[in-house]
Protein backbone atom coordinates (compact mmCIF):
# COMPACT_ATOMS: atom_id res chain seq x y z
CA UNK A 1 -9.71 18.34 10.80
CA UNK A 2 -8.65 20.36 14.08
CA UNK A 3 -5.30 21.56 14.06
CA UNK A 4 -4.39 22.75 17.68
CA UNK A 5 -5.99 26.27 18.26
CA UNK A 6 -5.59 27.89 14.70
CA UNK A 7 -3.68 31.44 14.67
CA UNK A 8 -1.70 33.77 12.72
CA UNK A 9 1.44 31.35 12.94
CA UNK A 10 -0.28 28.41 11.47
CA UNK A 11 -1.60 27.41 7.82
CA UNK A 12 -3.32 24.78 7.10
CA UNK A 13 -3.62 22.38 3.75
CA UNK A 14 -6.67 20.23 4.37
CA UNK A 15 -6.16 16.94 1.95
CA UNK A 16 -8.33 13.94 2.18
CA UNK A 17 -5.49 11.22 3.32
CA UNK A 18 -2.44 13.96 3.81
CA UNK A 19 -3.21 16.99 5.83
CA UNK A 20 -0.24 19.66 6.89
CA UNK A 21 0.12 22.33 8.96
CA UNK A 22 2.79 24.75 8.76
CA UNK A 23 3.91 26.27 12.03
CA UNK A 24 5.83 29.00 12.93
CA UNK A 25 7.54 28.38 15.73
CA UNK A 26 10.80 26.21 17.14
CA UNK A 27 10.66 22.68 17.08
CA UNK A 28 10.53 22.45 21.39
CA UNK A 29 7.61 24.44 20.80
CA UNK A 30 6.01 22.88 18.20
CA UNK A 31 6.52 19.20 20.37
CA UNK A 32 5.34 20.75 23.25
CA UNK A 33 1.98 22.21 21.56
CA UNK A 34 1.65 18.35 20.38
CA UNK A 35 2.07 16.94 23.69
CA UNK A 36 -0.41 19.08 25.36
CA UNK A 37 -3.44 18.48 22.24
CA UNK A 38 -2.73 15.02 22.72
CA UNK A 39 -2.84 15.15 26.55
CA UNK A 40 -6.24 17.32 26.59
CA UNK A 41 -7.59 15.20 24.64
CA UNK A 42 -7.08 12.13 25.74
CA UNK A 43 -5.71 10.88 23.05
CA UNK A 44 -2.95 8.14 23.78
CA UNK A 45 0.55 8.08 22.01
CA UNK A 46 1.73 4.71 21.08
CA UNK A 47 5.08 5.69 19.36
CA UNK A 48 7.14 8.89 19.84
CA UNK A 49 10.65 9.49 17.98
CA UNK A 50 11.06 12.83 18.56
CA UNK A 51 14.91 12.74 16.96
CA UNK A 52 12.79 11.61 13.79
CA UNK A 53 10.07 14.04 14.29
CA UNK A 54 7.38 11.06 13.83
CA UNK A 55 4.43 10.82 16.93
CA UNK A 56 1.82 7.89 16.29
CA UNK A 57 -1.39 7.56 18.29
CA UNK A 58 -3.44 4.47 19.29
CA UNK A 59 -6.60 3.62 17.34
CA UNK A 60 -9.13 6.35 18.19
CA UNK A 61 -12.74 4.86 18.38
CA UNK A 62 -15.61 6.67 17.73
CA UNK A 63 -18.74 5.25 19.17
CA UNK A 64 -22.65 6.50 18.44
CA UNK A 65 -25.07 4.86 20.89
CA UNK A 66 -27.80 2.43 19.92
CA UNK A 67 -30.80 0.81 21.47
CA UNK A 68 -31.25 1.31 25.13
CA UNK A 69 -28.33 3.02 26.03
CA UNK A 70 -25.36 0.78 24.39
CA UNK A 71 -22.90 2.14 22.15
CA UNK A 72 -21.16 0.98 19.45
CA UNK A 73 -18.19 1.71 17.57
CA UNK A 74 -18.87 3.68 14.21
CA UNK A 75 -15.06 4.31 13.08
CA UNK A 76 -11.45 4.10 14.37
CA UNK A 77 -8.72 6.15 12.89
CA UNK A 78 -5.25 5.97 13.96
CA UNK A 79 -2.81 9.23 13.04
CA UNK A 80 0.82 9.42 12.07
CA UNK A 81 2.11 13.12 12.26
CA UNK A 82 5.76 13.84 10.82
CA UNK A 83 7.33 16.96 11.71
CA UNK A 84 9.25 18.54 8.81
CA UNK A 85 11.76 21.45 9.35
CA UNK A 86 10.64 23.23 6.27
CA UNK A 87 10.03 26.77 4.72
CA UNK A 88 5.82 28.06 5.56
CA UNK A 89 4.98 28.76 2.10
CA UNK A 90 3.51 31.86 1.30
């Protein structure tokens, strides 16, 4: 799991279906740091209610190649990130 570029205002709780990051920032910030991982990555937003704090992707394909060039797909996930105005734990 990536988180944006890890630093000293960011922890991160690594869970097999529920991963978190806490950030220390503003919530403008911490949308804005979202919107630009998203964007340089090329990853496509198919739902965004920011007054809800809830940003859903498309289905993310992952593709390996095969015999004589072709690829095929291998996975697809599709994220759901809340953001939670909430004390970093210690």
């Amino acid at each position: 799991m990536q988180i944006l570029s890890l630093g000293s205002d960011i922890r991160t709780n690594r869970e097999t279906q529920v991963a978190s990051a806490f950030i220390n920032a503003p919530e403008i910030k911490v949308w804005d740091m979202l919107n630009r991982f998203m964007i340089n990555d090329g990853i496509a937003v198919t739902n965004r209610q920011v007054g809800d704090g809830i940003l859903v992707t498309d289905w993310i394909t992952r593709y390996q190649e095969v015999f004589w060039g072709s690829d095929e797909p291998v996975a697809r996930h599709r994220f759901r990130l809340k953001l939670l105005n909430a004390e970093r734990p210690n």
